[in-house]
Protein backbone atom coordinates (compact mmCIF):
# COMPACT_ATOMS: atom_id res chain seq x y z
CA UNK A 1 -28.04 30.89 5.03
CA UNK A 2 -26.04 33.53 3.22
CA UNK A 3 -23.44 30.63 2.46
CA UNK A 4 -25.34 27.81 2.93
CA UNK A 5 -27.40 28.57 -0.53
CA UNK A 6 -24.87 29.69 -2.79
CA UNK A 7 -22.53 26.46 -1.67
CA UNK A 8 -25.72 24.47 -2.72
CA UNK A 9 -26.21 26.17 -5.96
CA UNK A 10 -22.73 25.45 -6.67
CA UNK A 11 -22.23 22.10 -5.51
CA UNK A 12 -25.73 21.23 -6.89
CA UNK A 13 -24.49 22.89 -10.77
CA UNK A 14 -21.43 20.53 -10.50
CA UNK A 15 -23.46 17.72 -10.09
CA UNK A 16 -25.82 17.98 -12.72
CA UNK A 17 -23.33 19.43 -15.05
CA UNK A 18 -22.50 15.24 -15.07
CA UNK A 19 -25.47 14.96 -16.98
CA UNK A 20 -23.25 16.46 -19.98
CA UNK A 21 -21.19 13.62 -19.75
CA UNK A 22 -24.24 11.34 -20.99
CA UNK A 23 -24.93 13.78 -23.51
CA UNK A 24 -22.02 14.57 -24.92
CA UNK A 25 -20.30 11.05 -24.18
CA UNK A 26 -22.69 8.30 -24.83
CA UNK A 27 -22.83 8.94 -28.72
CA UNK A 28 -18.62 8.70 -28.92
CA UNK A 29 -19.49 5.43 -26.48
CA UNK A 30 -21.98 3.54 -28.48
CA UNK A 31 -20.01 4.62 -32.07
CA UNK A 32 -16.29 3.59 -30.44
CA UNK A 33 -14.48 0.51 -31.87
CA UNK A 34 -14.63 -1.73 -28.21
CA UNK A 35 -10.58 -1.48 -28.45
CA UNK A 36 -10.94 1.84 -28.31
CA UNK A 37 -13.55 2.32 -25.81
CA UNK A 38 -12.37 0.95 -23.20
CA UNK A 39 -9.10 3.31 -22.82
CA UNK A 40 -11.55 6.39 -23.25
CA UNK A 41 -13.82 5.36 -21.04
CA UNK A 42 -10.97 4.75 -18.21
CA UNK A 43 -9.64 8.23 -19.15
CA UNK A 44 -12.94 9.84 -18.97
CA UNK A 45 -13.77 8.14 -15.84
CA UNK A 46 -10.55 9.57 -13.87
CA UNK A 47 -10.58 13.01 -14.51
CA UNK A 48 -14.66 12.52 -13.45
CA UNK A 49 -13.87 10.89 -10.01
CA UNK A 50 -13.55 12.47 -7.24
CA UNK A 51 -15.35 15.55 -8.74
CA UNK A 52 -18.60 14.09 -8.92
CA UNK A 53 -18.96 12.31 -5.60
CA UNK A 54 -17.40 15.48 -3.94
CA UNK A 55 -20.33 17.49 -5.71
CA UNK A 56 -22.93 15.57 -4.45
CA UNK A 57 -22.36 15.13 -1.08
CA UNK A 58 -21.52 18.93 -0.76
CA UNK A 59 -24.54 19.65 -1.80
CA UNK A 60 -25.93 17.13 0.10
CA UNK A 61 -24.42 18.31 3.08
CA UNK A 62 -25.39 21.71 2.63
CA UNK A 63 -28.89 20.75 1.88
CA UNK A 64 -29.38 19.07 4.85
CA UNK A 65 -27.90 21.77 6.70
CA UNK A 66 -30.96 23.96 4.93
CA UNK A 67 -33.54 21.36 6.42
CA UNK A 68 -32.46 22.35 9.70
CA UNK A 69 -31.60 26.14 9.72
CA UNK A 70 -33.80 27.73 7.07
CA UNK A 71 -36.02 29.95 8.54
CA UNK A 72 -38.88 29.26 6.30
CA UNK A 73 -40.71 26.05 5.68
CA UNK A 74 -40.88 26.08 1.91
CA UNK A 75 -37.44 26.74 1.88
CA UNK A 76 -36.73 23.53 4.67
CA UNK A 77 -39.46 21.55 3.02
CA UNK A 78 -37.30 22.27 -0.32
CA UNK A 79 -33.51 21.67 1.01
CA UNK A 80 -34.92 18.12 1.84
CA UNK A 81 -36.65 17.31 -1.31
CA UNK A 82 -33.21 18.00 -2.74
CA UNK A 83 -31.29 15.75 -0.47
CA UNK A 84 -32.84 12.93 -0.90
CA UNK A 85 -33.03 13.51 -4.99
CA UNK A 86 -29.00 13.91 -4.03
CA UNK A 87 -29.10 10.64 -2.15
CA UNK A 88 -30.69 9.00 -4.37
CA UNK A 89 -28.32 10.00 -7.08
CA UNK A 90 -25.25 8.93 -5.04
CA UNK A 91 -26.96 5.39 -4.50
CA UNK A 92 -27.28 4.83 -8.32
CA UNK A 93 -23.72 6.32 -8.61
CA UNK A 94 -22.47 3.56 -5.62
CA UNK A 95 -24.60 0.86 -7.11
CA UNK A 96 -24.64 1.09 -10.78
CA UNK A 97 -21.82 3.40 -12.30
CA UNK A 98 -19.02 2.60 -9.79
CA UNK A 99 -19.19 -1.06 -10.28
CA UNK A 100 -18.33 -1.14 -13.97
CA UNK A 101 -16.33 1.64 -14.10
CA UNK A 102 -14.14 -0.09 -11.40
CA UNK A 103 -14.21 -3.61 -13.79
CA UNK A 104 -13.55 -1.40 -16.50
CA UNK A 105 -10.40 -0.18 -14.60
CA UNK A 106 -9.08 -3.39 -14.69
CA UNK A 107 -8.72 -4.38 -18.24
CA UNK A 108 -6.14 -4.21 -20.50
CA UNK A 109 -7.69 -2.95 -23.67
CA UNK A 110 -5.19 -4.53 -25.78
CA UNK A 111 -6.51 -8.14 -23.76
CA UNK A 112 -10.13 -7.89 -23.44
CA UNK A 113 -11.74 -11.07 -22.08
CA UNK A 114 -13.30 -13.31 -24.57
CA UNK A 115 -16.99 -12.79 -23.56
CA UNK A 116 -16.39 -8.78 -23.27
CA UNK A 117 -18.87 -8.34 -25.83
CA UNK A 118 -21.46 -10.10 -24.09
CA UNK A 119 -20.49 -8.18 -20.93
CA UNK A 120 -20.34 -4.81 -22.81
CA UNK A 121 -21.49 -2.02 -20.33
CA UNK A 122 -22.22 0.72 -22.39
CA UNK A 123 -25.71 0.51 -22.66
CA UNK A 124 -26.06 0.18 -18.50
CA UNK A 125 -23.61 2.58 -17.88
CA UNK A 126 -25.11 5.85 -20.40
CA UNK A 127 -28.59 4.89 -18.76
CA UNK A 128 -27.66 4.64 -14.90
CA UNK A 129 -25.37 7.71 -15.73
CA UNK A 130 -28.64 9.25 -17.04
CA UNK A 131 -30.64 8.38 -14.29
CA UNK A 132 -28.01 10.04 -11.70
CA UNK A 133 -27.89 12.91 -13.80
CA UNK A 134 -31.74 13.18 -14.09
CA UNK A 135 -31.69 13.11 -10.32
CA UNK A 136 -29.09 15.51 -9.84
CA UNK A 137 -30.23 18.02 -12.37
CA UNK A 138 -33.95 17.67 -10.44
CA UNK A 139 -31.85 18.49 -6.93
CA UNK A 140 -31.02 21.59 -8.64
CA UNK A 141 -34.20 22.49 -9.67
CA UNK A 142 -35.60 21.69 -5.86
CA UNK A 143 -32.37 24.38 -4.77
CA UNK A 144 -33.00 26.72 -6.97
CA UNK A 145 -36.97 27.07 -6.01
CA UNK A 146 -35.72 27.34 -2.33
CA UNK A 147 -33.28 29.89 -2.93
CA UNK A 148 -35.96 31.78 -4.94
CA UNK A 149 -38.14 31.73 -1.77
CA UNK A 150 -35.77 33.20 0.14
CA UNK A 151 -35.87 36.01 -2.60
């Protein structure tokens, strides 16, 4: 318990700390040239990955380990409410960010295909990245109330 909530906390701060990236990323996105998008979006990207799917299921992990050895309910009833906010988070991640930033990955920004900017992904990308964040930042929230129980 006395590592168990802390690693949580942590983990859990990483992960919504992603939610910057929306802020503080999706005006430079949607204000970029597309020539120059691309290459900062693909540098962005790999200093973000592995850290965020580390920081999720870490906390994930640890949160499920609170479902099963907190000694009080609120706190148990708590650690799961945050996993599956977590899980839910890593399923938009799988499903909705990884795909285009994995196409992404494979262009050549000075050879963009012809129908890129029908296929643009900003838009999708900021708001799944949103959503994940949202759901991260809310698996926080759900960590920090059980470690305030336990206080």
């Amino acid at each position: 318990m006395r590592i168990l909530m802390p690693l949580a906390l942590l983990a859990g701060g990483l992960a919504a700390g992603g939610l910057a990236v929306s802020v503080l990323a999706a005006p430079l996105f949607t204000t970029l040239p597309t020539g120059m998008y691309v290459p900062v979006h693909q540098g962005l990207v790999t200093r973000f990955d592995p850290f965020m799917p580390i920081s999720l299921l870490s906390c994930l992990l640890c949160d499920l380990a609170l479902v099963v050895t907190a000694p009080l309910t609120a706190v148990r009833v708590l650690a799961a409410l945050g996993g599956l906010l977590l899980a839910a988070a890593m399923t938009v991640s799988l499903s909705k960010n990884v795909p285009i930033n994995r196409w992404l990955s494979t262009l050549d920004p000075q050879a963009l295909p012809a129908d890129f900017a029908s296929r643009d992904p900003r838009e999708r990308w900021i708001r799944w990245n949103r959503v994940r964040g949202a759901l991260a930042l809310a698996a926080l929230l759900a960590n920090v109330g059980a470690a305030g129980v336990l206080i």
